[in-house]
N, C-alpha and C. Protein backbone atom coordinates (compact mmCIF):
# COMPACT_ATOMS: atom_id res chain seq x y z
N UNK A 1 0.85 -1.19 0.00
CA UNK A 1 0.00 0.00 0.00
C UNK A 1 0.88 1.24 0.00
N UNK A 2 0.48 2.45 -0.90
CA UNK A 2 1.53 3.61 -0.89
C UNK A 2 0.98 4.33 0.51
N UNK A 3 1.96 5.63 0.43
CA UNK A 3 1.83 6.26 1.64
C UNK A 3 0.84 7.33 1.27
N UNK A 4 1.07 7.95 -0.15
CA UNK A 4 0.38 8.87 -0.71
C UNK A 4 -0.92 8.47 -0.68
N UNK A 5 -1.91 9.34 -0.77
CA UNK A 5 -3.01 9.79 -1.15
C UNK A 5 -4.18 11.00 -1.73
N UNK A 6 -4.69 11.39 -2.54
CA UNK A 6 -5.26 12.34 -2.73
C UNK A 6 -6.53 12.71 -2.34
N UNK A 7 -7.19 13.94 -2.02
CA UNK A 7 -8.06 14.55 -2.12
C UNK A 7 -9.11 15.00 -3.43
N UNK A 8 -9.72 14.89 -3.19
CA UNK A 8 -10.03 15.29 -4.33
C UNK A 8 -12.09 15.72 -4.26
N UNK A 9 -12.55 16.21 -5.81
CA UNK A 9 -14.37 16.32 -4.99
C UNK A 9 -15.05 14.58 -5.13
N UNK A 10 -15.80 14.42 -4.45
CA UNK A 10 -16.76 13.04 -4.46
C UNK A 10 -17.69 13.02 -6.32
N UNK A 11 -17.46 11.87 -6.23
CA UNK A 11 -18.19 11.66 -7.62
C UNK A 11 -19.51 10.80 -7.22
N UNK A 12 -20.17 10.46 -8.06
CA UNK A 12 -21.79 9.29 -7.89
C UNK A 12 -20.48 7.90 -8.26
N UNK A 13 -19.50 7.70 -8.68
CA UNK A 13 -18.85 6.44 -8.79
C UNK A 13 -17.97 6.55 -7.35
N UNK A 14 -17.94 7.16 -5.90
CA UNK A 14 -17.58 7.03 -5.13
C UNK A 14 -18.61 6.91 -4.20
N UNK A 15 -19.33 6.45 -4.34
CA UNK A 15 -21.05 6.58 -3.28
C UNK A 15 -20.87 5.18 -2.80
N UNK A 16 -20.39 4.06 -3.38
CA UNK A 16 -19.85 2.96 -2.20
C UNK A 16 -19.03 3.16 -1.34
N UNK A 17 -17.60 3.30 -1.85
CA UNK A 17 -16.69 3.55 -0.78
C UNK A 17 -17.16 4.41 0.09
N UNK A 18 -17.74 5.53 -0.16
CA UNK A 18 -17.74 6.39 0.91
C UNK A 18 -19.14 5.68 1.84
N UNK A 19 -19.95 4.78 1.36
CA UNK A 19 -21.04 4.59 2.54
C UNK A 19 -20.73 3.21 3.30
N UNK A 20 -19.19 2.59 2.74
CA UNK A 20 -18.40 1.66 3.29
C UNK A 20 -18.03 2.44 4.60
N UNK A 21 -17.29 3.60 4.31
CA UNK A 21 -16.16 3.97 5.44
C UNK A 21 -17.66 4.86 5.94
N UNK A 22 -18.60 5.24 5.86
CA UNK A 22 -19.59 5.60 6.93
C UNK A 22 -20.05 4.73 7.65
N UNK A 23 -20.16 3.51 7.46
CA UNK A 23 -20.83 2.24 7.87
C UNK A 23 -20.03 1.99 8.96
N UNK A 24 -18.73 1.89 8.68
CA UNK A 24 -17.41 1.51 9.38
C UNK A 24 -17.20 2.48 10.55
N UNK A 25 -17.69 3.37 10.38
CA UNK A 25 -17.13 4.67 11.41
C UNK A 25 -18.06 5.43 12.53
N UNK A 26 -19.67 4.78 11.96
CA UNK A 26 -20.84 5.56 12.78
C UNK A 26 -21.40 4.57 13.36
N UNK A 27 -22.05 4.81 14.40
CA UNK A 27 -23.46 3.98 14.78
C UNK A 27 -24.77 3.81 14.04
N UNK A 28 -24.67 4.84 13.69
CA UNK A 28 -26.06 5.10 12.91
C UNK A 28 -26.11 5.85 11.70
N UNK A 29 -25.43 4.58 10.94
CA UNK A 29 -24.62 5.56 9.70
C UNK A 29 -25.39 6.16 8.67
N UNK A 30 -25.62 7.29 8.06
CA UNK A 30 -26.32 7.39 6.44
C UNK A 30 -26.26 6.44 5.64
N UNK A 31 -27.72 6.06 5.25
CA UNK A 31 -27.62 4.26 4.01
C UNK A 31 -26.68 5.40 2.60
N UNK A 32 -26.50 4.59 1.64
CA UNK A 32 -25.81 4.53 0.64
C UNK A 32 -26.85 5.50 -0.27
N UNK A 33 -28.04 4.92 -0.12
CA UNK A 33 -29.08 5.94 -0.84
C UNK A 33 -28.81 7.46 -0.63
N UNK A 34 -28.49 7.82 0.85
CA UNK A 34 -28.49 9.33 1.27
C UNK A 34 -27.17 9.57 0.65
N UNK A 35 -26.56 9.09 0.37
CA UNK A 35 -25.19 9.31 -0.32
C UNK A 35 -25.40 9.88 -1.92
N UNK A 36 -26.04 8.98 -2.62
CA UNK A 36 -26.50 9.14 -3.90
C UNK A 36 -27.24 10.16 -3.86
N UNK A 37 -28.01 10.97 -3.18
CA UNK A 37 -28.92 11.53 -3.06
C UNK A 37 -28.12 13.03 -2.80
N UNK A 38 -27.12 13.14 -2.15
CA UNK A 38 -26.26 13.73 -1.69
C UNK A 38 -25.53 14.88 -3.00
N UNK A 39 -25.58 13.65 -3.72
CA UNK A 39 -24.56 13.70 -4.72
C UNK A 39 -25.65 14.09 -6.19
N UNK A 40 -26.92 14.96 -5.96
CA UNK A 40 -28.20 15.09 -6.85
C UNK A 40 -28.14 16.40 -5.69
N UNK A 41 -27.82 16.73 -4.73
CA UNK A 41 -28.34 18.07 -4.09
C UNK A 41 -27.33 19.35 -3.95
N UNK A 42 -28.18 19.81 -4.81
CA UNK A 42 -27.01 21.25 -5.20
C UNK A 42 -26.79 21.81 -3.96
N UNK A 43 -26.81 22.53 -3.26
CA UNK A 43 -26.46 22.90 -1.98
C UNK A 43 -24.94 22.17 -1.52
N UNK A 44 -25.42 20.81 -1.55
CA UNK A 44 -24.07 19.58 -1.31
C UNK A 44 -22.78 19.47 -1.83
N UNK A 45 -21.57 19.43 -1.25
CA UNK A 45 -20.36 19.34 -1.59
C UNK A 45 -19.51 18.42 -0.73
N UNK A 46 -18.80 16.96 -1.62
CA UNK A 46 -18.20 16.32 -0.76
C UNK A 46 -17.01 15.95 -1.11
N UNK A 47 -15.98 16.03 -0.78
CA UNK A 47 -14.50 15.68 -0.87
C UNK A 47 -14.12 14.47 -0.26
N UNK A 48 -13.48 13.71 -1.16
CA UNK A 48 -12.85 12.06 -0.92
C UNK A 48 -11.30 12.06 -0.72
N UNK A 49 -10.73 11.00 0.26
CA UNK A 49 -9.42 10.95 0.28
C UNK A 49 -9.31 9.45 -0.25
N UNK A 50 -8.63 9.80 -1.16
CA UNK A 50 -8.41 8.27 -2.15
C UNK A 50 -6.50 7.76 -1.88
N UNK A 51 -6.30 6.47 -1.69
CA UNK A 51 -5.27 6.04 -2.10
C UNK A 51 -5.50 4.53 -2.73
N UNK A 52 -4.60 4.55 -3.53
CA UNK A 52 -4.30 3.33 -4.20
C UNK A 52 -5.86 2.82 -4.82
N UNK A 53 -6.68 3.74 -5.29
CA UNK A 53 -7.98 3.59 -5.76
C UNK A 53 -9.08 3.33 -4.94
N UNK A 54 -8.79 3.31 -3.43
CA UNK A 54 -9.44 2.82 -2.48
C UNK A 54 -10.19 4.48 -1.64
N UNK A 55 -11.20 4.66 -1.35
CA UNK A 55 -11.73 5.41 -0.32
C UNK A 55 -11.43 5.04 0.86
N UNK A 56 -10.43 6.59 1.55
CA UNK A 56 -10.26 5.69 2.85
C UNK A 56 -10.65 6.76 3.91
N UNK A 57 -11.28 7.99 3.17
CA UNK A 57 -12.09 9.22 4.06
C UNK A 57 -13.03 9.68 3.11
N UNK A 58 -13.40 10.62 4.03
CA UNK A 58 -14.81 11.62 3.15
C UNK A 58 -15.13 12.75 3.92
N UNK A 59 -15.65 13.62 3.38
CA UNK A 59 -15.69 15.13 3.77
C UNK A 59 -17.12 16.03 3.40
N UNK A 60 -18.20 16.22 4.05
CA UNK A 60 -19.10 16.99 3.06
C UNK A 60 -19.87 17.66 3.90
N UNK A 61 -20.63 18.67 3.44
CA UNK A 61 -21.12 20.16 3.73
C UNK A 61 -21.91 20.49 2.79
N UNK A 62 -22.76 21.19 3.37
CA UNK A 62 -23.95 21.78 2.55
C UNK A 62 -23.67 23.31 2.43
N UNK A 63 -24.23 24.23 1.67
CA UNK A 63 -23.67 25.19 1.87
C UNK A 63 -25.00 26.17 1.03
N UNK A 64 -25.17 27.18 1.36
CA UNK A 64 -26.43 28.44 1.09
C UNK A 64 -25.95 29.92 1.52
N UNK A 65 -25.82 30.33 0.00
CA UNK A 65 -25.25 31.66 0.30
C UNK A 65 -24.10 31.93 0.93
N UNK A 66 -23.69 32.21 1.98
CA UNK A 66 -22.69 32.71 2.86
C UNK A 66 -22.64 31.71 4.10
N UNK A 67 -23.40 31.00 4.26
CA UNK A 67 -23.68 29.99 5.51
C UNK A 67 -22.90 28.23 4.86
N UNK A 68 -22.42 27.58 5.69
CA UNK A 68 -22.07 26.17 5.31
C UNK A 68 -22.01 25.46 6.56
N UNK A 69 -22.42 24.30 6.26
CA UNK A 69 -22.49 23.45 7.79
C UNK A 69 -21.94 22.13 7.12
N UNK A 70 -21.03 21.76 7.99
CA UNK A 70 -20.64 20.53 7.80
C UNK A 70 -21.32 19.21 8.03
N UNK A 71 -21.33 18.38 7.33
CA UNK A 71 -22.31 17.49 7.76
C UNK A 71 -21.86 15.76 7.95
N UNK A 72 -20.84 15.17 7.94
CA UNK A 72 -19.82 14.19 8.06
C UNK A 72 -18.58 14.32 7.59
N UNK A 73 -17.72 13.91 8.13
CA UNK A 73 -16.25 14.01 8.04
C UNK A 73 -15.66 12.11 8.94
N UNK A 74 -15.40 11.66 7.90
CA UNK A 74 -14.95 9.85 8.57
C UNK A 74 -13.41 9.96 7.78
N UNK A 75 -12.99 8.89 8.59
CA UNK A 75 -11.50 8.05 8.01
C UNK A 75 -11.30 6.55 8.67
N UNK A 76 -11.12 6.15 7.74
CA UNK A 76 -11.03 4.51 7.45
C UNK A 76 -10.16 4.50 8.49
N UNK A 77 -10.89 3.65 10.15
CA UNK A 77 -9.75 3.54 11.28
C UNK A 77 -8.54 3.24 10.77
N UNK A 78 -8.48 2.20 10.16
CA UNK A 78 -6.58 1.89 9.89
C UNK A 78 -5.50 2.63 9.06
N UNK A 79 -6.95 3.79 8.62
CA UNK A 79 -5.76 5.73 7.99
C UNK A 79 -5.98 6.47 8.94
N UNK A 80 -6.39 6.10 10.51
CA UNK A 80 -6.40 7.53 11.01
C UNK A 80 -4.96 7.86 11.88
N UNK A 81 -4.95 8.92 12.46
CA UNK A 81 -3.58 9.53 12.67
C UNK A 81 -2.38 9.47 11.50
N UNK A 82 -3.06 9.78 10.49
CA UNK A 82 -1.91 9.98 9.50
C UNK A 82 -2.56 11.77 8.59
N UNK A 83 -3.19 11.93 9.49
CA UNK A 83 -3.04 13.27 8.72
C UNK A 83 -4.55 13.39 7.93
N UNK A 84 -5.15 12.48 7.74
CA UNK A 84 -6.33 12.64 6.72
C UNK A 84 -7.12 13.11 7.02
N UNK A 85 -7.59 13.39 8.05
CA UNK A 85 -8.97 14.10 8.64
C UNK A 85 -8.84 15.07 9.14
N UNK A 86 -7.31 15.43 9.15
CA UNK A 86 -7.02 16.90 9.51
C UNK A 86 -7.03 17.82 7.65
N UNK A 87 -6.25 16.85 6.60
CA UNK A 87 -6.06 17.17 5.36
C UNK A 87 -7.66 17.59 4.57
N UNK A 88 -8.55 16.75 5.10
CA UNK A 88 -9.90 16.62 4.06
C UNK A 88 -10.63 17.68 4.73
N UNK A 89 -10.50 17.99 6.28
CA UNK A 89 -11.49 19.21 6.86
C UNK A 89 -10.88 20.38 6.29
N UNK A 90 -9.74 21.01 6.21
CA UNK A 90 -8.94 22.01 5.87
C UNK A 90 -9.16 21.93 4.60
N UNK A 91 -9.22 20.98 3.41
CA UNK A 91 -9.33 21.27 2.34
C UNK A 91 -10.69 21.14 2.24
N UNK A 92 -11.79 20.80 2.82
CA UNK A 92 -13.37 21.24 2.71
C UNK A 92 -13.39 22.98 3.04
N UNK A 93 -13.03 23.12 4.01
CA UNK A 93 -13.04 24.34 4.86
C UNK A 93 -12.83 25.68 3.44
N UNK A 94 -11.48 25.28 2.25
CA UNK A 94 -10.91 25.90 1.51
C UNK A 94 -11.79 25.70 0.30
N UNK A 95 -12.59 24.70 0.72
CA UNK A 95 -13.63 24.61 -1.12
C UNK A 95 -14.81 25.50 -0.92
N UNK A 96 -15.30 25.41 0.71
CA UNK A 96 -16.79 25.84 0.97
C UNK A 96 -16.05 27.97 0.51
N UNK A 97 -15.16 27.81 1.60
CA UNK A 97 -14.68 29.41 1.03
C UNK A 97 -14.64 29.63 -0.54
N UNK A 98 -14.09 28.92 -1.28
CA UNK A 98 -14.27 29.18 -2.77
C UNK A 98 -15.71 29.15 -3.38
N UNK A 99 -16.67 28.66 -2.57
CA UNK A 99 -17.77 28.88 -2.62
C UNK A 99 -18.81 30.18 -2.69
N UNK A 100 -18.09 30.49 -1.34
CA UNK A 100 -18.51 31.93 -1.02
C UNK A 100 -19.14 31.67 0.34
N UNK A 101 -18.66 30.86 1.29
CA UNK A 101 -19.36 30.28 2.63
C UNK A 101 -17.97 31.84 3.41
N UNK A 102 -18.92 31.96 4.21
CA UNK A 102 -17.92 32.91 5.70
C UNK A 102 -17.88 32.13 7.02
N UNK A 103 -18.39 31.20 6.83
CA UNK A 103 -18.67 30.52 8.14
C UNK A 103 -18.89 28.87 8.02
N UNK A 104 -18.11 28.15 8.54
CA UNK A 104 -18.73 26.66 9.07
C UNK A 104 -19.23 26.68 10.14
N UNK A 105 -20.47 25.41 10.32
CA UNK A 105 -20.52 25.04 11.56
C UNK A 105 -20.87 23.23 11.13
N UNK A 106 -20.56 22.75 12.48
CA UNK A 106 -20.52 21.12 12.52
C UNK A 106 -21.42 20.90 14.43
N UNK A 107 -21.65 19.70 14.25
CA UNK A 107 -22.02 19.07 15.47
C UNK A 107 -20.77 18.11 16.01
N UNK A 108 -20.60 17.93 17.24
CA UNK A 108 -19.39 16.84 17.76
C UNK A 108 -19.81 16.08 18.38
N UNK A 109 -19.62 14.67 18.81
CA UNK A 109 -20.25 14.40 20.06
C UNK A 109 -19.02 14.89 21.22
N UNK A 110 -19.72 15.21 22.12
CA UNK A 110 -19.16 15.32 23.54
C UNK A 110 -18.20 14.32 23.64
N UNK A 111 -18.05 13.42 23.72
CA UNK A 111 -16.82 12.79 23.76
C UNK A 111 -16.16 12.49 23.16
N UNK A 112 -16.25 12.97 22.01
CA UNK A 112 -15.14 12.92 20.67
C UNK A 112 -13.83 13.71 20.90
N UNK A 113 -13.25 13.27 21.74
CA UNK A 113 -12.25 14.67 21.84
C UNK A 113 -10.85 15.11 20.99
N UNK A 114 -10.44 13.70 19.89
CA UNK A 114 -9.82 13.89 19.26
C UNK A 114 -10.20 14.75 17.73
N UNK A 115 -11.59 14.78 17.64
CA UNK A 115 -12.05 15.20 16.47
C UNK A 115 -12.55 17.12 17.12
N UNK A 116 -12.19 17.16 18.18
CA UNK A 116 -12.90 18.58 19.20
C UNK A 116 -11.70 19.08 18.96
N UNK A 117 -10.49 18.00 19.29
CA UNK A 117 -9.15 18.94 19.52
C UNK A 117 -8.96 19.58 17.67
N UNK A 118 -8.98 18.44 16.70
CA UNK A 118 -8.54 18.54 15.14
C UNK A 118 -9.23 20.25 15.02
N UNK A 119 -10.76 20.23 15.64
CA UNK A 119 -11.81 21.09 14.79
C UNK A 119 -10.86 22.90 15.74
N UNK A 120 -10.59 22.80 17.04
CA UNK A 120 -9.94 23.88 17.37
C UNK A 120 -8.76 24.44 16.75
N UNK A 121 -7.79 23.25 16.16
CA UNK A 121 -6.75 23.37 15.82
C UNK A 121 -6.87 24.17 14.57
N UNK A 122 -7.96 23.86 13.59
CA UNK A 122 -7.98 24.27 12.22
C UNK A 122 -9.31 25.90 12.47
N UNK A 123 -9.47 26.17 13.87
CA UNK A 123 -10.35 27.23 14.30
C UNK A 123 -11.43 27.93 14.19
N UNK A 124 -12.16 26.14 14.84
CA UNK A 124 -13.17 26.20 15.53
C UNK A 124 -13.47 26.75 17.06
N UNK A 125 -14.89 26.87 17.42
CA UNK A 125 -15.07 27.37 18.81
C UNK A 125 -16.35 26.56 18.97
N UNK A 126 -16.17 26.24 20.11
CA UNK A 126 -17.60 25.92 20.71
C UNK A 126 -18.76 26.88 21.41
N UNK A 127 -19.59 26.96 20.43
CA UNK A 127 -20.62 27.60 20.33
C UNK A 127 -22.02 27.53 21.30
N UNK A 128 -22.28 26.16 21.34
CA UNK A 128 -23.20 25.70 22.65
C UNK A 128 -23.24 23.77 22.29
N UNK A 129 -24.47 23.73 22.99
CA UNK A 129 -25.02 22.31 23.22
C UNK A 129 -25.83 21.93 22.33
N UNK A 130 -26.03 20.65 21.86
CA UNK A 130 -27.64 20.37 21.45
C UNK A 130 -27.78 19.01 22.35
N UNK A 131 -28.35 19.02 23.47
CA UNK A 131 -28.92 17.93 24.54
C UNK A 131 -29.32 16.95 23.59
N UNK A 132 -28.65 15.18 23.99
CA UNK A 132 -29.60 14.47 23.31
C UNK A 132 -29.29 14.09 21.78
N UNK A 133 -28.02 14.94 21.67
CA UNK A 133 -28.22 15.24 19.50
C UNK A 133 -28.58 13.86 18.94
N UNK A 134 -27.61 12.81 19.53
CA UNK A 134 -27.04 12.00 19.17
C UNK A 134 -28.29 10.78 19.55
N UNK A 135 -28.90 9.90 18.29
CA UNK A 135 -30.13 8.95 18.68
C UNK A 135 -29.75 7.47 19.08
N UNK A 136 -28.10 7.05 18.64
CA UNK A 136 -27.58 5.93 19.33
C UNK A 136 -27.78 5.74 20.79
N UNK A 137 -27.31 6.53 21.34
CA UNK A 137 -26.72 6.58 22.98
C UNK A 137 -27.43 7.69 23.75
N UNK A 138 -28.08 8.86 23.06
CA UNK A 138 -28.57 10.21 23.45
C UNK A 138 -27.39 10.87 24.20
N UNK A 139 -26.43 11.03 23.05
CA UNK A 139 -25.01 12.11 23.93
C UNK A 139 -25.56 13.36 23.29
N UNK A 140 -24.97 14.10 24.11
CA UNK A 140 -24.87 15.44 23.59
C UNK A 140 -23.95 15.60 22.68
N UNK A 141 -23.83 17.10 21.96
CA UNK A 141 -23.50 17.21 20.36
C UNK A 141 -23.04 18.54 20.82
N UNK A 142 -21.63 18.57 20.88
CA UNK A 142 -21.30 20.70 20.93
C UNK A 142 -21.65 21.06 19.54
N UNK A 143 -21.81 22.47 19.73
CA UNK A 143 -22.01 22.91 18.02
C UNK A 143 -20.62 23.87 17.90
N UNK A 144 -19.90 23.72 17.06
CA UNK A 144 -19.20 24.39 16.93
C UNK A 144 -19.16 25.32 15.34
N UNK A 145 -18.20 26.27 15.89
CA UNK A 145 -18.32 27.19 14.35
C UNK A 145 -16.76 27.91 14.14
N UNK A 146 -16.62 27.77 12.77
CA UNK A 146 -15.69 28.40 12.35
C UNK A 146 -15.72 29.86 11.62
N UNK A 147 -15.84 31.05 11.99
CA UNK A 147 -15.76 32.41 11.20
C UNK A 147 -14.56 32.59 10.45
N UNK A 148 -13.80 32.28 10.63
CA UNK A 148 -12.18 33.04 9.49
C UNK A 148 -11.63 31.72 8.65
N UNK A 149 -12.58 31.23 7.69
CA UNK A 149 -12.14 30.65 6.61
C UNK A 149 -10.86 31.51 5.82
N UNK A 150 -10.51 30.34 5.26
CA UNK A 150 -9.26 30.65 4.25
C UNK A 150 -9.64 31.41 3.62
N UNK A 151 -8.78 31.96 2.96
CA UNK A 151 -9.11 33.10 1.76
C UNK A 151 -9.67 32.36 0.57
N UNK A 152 -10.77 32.90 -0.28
CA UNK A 152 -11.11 32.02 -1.35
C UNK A 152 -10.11 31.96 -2.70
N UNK A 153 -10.00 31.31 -3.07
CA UNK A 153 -8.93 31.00 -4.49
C UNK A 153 -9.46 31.97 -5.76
N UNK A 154 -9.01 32.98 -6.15
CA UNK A 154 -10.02 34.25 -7.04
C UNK A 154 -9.73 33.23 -8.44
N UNK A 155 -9.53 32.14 -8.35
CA UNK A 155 -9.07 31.46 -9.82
C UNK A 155 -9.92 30.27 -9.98
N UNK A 156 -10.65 30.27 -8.54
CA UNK A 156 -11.77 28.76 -8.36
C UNK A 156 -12.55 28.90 -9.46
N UNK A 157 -13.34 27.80 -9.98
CA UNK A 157 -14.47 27.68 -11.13
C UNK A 157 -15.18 25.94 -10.38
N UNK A 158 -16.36 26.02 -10.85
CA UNK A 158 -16.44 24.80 -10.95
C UNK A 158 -17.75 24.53 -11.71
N UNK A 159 -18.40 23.62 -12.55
CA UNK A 159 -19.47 23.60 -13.89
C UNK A 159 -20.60 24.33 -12.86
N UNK A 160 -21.22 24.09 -11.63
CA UNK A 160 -22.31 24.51 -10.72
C UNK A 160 -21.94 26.45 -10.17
N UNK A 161 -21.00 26.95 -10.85
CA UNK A 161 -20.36 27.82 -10.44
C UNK A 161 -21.35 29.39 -10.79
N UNK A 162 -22.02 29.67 -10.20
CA UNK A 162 -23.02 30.61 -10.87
C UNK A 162 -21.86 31.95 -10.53
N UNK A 163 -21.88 32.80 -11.86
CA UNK A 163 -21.40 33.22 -12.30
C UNK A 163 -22.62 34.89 -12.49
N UNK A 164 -22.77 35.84 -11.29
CA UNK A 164 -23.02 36.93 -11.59
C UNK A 164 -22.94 38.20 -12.50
């Protein structure tokens, strides 16, 4: 297996892998359908970390106007601590800005604390609670938000790219 891997946006020919490594990573994962479905909703934007042809993360956010909320972020346990889920949030974070988003926000669970520490590091804040978020276990969910996205790329395009 190489060490490399890329990033890159989610296609409808990545809607397995990615509802593999959701399956693999959640309790109560999104079926494969919400994936496909995902991938039909303009608002929606999702970024894949591919190596060796394999999905071994995923990244995606919805996004309206100036507002974007993150909405899953996974990595294939046996790629994590190598950088990928720090690589795919930062490079979501840099697509939603080329978008025209000023702001993320995401849900955590409360005891996620390695994914609490990643989301401060790349500067997030915790914003409040949502009691309960979570329908596995009923944990609570911080909400967190990011205001100072990257600068947007003045050279971005993309075919969905509405053009004023």
């Amino acid at each position: 297996m190489g060490s490399e891997y890329i990033i890159r946006r989610m296609t409808e020919r990545d809607v397995d892998g990615v509802a593999a490594v959701e399956a693999a990573t959640f309790p109560t994962p999104w079926s494969r359908d919400a994936f496909e479905s995902e991938m039909r909703n303009v608002a929606a934007r999702y970024l894949v970390a591919e190596r060796d042809g394999e999905i071994i993360g995923y990244a995606g956010a919805w996004i309206i106007l100036d507002e974007s909320h993150i909405t899953n972020i996974a990595v294939k346990k046996e790629h994590r601590g190598q950088g990928i889920g720090r690589a795919l949030t930062a490079g979501l974070l840099q697509y939603l800005s080329n978008l025209g988003a000023t702001y993320a926000t995401l849900e955590v669970r409360r005891s996620n604390e390695v994914a609490q520490s990643l989301y401060i590091s790349l500067g997030f804040v915790k914003l409040g609670v949502r009691k309960r978020y979570y329908e596995d276990n009923g944990e609570d969910a911080f909400i967190m938000v990011c205001d100072h996205l990257p600068e947007a790329d003045p050279d971005f395009t993309e075919p969905e790219t509405v053009h004023e």
